[in-house]
N, C-alpha and C. Protein backbone atom coordinates (compact mmCIF):
# COMPACT_ATOMS: atom_id res chain seq x y z
N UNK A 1 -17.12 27.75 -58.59
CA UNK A 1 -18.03 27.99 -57.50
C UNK A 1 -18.17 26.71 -56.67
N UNK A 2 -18.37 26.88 -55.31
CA UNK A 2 -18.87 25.75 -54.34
C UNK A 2 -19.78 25.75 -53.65
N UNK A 3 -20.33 24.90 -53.01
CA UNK A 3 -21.28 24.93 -52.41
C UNK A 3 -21.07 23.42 -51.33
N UNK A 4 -21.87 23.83 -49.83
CA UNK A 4 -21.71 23.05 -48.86
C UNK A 4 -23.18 21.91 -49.14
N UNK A 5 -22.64 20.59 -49.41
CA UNK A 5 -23.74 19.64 -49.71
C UNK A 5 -23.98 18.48 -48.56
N UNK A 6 -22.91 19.05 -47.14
CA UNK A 6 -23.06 18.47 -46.32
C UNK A 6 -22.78 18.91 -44.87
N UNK A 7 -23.34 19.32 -43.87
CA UNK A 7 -22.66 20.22 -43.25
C UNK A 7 -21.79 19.43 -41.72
N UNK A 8 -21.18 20.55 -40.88
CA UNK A 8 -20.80 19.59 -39.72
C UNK A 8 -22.05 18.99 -39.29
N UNK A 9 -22.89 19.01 -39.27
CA UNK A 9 -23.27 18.02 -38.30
C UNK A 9 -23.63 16.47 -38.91
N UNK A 10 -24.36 16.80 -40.20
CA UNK A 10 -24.39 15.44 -41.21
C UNK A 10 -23.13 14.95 -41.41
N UNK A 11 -21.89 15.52 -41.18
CA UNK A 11 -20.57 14.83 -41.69
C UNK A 11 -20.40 13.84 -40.44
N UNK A 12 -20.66 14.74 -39.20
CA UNK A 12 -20.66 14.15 -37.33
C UNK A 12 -21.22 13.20 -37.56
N UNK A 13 -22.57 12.93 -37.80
CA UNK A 13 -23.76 12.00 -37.81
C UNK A 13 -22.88 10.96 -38.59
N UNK A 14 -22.75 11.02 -39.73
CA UNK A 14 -22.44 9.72 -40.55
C UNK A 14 -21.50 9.18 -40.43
N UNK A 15 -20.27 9.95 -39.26
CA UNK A 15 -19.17 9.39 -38.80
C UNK A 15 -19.40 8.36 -37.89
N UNK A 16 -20.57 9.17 -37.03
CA UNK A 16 -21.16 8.24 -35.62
C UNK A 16 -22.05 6.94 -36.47
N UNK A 17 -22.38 7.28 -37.49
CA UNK A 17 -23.15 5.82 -37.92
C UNK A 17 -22.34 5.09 -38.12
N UNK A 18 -21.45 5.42 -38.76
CA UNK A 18 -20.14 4.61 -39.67
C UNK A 18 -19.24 3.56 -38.33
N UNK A 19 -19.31 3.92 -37.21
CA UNK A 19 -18.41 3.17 -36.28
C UNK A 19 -18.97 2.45 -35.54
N UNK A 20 -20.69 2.68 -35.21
CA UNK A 20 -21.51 2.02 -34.94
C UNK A 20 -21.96 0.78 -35.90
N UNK A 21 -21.37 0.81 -36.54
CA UNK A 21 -21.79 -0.54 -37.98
C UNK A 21 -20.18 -1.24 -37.93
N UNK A 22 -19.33 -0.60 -37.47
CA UNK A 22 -18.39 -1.14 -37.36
C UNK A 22 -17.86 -2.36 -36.29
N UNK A 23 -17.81 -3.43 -36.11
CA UNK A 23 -17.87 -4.12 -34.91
C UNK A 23 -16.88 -5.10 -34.71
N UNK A 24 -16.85 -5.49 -33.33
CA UNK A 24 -15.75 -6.36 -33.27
C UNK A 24 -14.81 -5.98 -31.91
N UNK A 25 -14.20 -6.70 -31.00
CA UNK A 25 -13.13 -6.22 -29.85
C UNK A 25 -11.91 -5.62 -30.16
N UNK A 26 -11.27 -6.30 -31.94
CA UNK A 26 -10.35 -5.58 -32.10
C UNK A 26 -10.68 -5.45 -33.60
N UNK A 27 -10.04 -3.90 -34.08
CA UNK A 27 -10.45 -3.64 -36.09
C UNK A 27 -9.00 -2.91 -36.32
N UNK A 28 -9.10 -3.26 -37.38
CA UNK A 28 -7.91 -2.94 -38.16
C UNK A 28 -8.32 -2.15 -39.58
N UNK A 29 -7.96 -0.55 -38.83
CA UNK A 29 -8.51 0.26 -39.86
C UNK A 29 -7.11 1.00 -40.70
N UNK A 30 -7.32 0.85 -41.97
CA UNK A 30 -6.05 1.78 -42.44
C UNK A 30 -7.00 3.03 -43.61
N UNK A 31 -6.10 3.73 -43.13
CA UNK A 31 -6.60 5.04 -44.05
C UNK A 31 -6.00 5.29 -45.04
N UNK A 32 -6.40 6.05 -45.97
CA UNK A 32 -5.92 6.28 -47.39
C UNK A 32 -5.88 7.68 -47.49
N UNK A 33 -4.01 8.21 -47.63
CA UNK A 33 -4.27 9.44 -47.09
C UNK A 33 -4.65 10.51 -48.33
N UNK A 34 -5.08 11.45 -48.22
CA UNK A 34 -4.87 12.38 -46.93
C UNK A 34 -6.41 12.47 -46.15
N UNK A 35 -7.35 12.51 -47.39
CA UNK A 35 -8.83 12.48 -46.89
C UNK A 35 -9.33 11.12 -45.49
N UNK A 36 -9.07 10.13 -46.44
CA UNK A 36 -9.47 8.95 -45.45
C UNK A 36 -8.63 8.37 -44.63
N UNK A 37 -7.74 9.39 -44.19
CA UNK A 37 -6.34 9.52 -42.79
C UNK A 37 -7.45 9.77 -42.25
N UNK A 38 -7.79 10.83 -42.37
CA UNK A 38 -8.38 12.28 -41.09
C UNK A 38 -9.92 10.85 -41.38
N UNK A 39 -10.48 10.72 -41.61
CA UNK A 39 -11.97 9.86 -41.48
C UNK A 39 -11.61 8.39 -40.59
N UNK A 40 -10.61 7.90 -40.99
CA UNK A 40 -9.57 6.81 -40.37
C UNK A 40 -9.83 7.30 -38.81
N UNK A 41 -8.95 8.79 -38.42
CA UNK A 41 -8.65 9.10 -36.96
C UNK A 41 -9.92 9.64 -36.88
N UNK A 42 -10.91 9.67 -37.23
CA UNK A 42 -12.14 10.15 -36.45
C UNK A 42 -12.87 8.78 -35.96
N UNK A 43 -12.69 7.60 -37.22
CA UNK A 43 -13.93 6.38 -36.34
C UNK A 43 -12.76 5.78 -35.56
N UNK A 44 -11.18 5.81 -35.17
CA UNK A 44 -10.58 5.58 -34.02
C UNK A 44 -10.69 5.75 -32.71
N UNK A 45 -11.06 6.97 -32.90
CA UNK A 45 -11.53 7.98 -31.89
C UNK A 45 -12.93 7.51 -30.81
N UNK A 46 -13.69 7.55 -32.09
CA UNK A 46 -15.08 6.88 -31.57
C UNK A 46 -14.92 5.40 -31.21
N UNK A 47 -14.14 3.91 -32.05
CA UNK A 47 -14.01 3.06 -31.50
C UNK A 47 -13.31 2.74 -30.33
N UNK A 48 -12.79 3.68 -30.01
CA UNK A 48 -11.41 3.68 -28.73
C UNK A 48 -12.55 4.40 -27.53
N UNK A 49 -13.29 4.61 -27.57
CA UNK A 49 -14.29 5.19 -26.54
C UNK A 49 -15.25 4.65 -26.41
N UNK A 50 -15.49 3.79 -26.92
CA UNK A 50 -16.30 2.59 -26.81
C UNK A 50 -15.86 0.85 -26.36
N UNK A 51 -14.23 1.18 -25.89
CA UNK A 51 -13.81 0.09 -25.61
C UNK A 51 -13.33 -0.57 -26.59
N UNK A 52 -13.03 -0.44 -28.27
CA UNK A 52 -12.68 -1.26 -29.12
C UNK A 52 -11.06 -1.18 -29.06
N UNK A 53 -10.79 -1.72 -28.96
CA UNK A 53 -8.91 -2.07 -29.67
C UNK A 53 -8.78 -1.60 -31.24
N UNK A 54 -7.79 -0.26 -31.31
CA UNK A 54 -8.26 -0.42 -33.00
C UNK A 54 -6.37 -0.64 -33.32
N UNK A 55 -6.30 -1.13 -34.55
CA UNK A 55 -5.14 -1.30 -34.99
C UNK A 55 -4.70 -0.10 -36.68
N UNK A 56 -4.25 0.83 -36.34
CA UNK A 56 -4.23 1.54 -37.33
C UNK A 56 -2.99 1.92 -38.38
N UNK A 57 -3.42 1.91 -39.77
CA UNK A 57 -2.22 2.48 -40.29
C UNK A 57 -2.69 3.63 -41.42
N UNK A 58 -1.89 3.57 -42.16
CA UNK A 58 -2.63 4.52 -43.24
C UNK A 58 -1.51 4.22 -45.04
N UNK A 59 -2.02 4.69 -45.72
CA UNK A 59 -1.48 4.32 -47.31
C UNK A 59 -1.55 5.69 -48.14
N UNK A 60 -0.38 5.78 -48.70
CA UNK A 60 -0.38 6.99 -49.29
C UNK A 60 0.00 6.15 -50.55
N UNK A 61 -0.89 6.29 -51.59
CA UNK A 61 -1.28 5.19 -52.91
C UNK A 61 0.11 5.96 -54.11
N UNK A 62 0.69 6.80 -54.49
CA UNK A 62 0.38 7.75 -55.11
C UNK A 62 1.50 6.53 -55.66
N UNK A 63 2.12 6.01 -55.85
CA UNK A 63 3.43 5.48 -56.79
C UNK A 63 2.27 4.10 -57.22
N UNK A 64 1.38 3.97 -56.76
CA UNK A 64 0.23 2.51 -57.73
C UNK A 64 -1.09 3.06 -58.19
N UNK A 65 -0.80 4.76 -58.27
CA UNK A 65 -2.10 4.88 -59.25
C UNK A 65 -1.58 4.75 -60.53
N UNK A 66 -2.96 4.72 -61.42
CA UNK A 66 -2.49 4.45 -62.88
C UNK A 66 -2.77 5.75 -63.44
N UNK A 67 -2.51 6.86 -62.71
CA UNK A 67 -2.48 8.49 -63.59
C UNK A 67 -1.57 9.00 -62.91
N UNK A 68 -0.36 8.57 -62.22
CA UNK A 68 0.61 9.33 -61.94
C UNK A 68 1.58 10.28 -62.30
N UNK A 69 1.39 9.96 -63.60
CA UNK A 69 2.06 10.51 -64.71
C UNK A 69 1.29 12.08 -65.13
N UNK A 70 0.10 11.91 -64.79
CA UNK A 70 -1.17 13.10 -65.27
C UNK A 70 -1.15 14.11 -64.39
N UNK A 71 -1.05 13.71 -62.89
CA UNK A 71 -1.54 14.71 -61.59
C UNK A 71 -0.72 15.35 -60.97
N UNK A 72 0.55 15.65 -61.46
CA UNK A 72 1.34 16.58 -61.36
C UNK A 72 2.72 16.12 -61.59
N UNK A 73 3.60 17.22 -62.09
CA UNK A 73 4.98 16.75 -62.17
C UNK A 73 5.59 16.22 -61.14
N UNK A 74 5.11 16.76 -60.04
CA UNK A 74 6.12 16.38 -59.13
C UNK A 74 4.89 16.27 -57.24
N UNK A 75 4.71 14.65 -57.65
CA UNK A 75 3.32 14.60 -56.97
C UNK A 75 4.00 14.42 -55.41
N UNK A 76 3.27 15.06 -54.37
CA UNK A 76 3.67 15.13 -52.86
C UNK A 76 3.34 13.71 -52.43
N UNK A 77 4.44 12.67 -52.08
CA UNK A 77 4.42 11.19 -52.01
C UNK A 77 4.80 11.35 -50.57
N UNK A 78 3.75 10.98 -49.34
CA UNK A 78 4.23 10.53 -48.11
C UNK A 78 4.78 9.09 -48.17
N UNK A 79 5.26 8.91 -46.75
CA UNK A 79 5.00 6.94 -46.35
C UNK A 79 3.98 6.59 -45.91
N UNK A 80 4.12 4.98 -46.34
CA UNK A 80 2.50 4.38 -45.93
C UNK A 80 3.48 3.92 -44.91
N UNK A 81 2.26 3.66 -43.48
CA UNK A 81 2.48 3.13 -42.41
C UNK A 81 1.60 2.03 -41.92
N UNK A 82 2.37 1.32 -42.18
CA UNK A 82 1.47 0.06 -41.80
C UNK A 82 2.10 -0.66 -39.85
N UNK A 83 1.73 -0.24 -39.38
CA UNK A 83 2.87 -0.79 -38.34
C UNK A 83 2.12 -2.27 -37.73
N UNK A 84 1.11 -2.80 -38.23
CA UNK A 84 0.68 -3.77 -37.07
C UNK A 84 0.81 -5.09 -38.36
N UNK A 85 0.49 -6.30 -38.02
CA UNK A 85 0.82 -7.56 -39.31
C UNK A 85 -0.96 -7.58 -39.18
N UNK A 86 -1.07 -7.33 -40.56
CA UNK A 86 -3.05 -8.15 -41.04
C UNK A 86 -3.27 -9.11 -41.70
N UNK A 87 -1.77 -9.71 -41.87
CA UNK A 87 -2.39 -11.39 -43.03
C UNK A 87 -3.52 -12.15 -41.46
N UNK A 88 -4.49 -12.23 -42.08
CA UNK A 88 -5.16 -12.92 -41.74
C UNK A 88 -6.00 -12.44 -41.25
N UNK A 89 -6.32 -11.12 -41.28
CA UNK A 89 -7.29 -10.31 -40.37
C UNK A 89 -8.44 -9.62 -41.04
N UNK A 90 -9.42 -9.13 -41.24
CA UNK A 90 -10.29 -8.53 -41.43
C UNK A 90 -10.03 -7.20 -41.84
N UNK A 91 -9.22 -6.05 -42.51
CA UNK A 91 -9.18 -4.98 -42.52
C UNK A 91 -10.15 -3.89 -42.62
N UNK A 92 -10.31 -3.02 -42.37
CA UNK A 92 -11.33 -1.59 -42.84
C UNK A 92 -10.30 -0.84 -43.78
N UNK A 93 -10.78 -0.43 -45.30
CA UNK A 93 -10.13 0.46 -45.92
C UNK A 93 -11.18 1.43 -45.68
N UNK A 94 -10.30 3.12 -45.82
CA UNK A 94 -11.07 4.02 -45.26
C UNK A 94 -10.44 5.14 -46.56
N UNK A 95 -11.82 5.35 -46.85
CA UNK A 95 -11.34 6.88 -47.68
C UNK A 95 -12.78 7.76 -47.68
N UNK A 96 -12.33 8.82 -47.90
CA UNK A 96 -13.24 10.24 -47.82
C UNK A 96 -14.56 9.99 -48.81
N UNK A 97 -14.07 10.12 -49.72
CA UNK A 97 -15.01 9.98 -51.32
C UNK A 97 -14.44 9.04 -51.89
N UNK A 98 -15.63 7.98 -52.75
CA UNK A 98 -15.89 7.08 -53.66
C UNK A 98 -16.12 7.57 -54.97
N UNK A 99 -15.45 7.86 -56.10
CA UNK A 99 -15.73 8.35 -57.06
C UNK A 99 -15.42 7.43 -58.02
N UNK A 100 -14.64 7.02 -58.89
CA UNK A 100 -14.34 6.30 -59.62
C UNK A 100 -13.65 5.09 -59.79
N UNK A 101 -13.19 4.53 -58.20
CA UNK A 101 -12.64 3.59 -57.68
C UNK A 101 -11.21 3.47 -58.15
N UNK A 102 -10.91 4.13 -59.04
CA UNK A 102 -9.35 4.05 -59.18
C UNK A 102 -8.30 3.97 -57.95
N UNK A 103 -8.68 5.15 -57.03
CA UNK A 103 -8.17 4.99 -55.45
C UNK A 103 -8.25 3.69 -54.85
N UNK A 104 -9.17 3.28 -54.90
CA UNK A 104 -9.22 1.99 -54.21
C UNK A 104 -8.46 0.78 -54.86
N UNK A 105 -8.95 0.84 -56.05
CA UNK A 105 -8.08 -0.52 -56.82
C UNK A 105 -6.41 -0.46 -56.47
N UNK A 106 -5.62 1.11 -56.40
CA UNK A 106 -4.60 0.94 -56.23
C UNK A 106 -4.40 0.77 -54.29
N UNK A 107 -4.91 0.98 -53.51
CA UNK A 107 -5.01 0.70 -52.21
C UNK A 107 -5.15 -0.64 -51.73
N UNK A 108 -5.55 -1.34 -52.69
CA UNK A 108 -6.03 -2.41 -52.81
C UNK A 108 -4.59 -3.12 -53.06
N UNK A 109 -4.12 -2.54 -54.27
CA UNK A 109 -2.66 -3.31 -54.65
C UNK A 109 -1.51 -3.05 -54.17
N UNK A 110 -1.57 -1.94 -53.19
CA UNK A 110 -0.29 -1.98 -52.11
C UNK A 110 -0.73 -2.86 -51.06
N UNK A 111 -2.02 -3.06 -50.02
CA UNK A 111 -1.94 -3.62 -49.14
C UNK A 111 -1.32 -4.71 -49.73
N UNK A 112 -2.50 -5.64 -50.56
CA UNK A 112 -1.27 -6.76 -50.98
C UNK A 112 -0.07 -6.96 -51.16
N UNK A 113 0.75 -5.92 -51.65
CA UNK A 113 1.98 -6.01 -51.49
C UNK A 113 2.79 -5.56 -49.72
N UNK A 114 1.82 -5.60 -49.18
CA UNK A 114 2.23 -5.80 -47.49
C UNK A 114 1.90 -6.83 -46.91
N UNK A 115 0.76 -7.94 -47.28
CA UNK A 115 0.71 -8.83 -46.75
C UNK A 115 -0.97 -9.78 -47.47
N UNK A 116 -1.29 -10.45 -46.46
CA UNK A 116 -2.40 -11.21 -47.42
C UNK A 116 -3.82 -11.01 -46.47
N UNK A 117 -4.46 -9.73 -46.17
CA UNK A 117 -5.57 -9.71 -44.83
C UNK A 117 -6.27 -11.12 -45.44
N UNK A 118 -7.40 -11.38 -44.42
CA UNK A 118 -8.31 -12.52 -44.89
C UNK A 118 -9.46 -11.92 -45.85
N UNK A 119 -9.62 -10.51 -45.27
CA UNK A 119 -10.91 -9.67 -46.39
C UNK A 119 -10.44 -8.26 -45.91
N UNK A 120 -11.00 -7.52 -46.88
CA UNK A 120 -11.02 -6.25 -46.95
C UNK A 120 -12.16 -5.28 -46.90
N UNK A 121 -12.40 -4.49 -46.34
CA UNK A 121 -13.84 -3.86 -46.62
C UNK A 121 -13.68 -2.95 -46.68
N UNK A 122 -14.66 -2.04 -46.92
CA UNK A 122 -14.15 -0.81 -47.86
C UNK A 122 -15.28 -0.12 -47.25
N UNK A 123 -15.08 1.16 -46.37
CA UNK A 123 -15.81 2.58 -45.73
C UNK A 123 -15.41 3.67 -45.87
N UNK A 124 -16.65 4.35 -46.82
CA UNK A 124 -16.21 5.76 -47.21
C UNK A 124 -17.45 6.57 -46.68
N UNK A 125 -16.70 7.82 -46.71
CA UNK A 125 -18.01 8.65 -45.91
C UNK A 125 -18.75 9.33 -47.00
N UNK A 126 -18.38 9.25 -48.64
CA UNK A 126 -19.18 9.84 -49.05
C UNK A 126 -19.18 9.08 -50.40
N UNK A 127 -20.06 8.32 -50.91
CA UNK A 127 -20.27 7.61 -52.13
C UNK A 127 -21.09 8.27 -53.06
N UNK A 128 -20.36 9.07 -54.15
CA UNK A 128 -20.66 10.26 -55.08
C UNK A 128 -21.18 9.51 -56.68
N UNK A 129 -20.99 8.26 -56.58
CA UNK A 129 -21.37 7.56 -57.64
C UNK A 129 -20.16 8.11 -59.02
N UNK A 130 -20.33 7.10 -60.29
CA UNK A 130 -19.77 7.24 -61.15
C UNK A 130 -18.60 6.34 -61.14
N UNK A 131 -18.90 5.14 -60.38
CA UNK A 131 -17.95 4.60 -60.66
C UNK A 131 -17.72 3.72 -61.82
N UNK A 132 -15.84 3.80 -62.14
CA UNK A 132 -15.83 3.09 -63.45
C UNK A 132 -15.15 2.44 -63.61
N UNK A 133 -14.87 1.43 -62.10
CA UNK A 133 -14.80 0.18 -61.70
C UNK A 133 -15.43 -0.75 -61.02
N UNK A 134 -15.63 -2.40 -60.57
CA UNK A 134 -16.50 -2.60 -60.30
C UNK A 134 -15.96 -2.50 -58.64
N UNK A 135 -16.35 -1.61 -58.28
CA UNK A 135 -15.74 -1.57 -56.72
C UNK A 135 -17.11 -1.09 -55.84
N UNK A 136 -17.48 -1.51 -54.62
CA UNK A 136 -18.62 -1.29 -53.94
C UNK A 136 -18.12 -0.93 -52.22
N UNK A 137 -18.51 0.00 -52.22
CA UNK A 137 -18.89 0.14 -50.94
C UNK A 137 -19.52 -0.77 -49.80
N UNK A 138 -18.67 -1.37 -48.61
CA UNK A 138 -19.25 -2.26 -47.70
C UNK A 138 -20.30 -1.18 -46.40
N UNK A 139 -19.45 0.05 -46.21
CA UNK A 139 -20.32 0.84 -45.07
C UNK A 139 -19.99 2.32 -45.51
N UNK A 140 -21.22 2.79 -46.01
CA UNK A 140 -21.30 4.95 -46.66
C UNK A 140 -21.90 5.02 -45.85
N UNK A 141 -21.22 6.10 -45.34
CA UNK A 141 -21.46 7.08 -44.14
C UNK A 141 -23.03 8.02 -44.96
N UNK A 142 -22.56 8.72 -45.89
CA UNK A 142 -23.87 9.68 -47.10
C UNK A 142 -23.80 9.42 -48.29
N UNK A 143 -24.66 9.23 -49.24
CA UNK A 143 -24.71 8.88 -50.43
C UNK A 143 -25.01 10.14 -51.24
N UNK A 144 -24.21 10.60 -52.26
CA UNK A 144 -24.77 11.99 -52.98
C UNK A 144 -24.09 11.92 -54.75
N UNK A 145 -25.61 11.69 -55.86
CA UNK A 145 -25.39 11.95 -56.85
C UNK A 145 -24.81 13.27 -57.43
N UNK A 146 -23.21 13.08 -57.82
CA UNK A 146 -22.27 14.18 -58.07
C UNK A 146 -22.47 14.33 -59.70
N UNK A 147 -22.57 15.68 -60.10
CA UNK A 147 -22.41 15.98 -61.72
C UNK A 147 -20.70 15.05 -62.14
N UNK A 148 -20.54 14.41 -63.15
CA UNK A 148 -19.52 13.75 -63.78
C UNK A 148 -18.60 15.31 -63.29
N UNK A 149 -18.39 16.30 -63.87
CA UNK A 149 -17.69 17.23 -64.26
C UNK A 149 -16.95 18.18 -62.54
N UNK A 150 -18.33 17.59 -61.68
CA UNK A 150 -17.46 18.37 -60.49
C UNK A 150 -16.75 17.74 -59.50
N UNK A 151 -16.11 18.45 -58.48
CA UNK A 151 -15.43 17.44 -57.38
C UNK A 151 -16.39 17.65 -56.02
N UNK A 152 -16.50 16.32 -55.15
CA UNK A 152 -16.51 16.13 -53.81
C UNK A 152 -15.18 16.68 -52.73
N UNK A 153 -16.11 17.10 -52.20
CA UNK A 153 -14.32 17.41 -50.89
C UNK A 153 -14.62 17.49 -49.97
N UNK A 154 -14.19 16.44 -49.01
CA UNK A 154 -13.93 16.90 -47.40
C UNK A 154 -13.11 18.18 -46.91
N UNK A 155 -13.90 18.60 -46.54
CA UNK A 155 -13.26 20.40 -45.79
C UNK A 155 -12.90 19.76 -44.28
N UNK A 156 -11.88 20.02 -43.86
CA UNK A 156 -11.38 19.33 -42.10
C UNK A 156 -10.72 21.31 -41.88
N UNK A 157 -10.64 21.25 -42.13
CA UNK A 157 -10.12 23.17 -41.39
C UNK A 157 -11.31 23.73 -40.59
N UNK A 158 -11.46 23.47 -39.75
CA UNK A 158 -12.29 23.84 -39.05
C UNK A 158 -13.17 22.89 -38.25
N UNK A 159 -14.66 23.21 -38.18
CA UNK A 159 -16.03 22.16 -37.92
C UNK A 159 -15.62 21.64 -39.79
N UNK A 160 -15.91 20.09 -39.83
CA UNK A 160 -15.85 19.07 -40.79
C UNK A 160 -16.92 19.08 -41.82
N UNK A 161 -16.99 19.42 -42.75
CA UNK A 161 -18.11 19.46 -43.95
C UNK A 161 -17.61 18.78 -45.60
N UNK A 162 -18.58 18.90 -46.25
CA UNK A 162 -18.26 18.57 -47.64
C UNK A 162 -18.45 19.09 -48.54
N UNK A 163 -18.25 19.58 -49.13
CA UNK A 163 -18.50 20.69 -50.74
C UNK A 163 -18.10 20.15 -52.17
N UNK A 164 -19.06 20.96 -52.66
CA UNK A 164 -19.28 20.11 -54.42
C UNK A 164 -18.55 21.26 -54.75
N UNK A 165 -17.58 21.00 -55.91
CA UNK A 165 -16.89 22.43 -56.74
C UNK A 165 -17.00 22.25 -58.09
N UNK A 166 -18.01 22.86 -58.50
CA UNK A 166 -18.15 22.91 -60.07
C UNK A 166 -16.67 22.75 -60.88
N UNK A 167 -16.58 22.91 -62.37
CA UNK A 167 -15.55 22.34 -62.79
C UNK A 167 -15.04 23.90 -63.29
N UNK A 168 -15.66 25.09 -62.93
CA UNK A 168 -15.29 26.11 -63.40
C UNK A 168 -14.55 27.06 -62.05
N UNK A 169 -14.73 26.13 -61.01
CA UNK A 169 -13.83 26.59 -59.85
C UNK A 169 -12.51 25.63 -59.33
N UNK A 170 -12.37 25.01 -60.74
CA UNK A 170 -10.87 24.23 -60.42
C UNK A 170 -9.65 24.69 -60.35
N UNK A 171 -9.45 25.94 -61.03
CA UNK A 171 -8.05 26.85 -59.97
C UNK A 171 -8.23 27.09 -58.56
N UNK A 172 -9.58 26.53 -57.93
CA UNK A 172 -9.41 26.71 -56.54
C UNK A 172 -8.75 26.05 -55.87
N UNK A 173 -8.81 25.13 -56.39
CA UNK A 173 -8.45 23.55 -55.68
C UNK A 173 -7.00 23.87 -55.59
């Protein structure tokens, strides 16, 4: 079973907060796909209409997680695109949901293996807690205590929302 724990317009809102906290003439945002692609091209969107310069790429982690072996035989591996140089720059990492930081730690260990930014910061639109690394959030869009057992999900098919899916509606997924 699911249920909507966030709807379009709170997803809208916390996007518009999220780019408004974001600052600077030029940012260098990379997304982590597939969720924090699409969250990536939404605060682009908004910084590019506000006059910002944004520099974008995106990371598809899946060959530096440490459960690759678990999440399917034969896991759907895009390319990461990094097209602009960030040694030395300030980056935005961008992903959907914060859950256990595993995502990030390995996002973390490809950029490095692209280059050396000066810092990294880390914006997610939805920090579900439970993490079981020490990884922190620099800018959450919504904060929402998730049961251990269910999932967070950005819904983009349509108007943009978020839904909790119990653990007894995981053939949905």
């Amino acid at each position: 079973m699911s249920s909507i724990i966030f709807d379009h317009q709170a997803v809208e809102d916390a996007i518009g907060h999220m780019a408004d906290a974001i600052q600077g003439e030029q940012v260098h945002l990379i997304g982590i796909q597939r969720g924090g692609a699409k969250v990536a091209n939404a605060l682009q969107q908004l910084l590019e209409a506000r006059g910002t310069q944004v520099c974008r790429g995106n990371l598809d982690i899946s060959f530096y997680r440490d459960d690759l072996d678990t999440i399917a035989p034969n896991p759907e591996v895009k390319p990461s695109q990094l097209p602009h140089d960030f040694n030395g720059k300030t980056i935005w990492l961008v992903d959907d949901v914060l859950y256990t930081g595993r995502t990030i730690r390995a996002a973390l260990g490809e950029i490095f293996d692209y280059g050396r930014p000066a810092a990294v910061k880390l914006a997610v639109l939805v920090n579900r807690g439970g993490h079981q690394l020490p990884i922190a959030p620099d800018l959450v869009g919504l904060n929402y205590n998730a049961d251990p057992g269910c999932s967070i999900k950005l819904v983009t098919a349509g108007p943009w929302y978020i839904e909790q899916r119990d653990p007894s509606s995981a053939e949905e997924q």
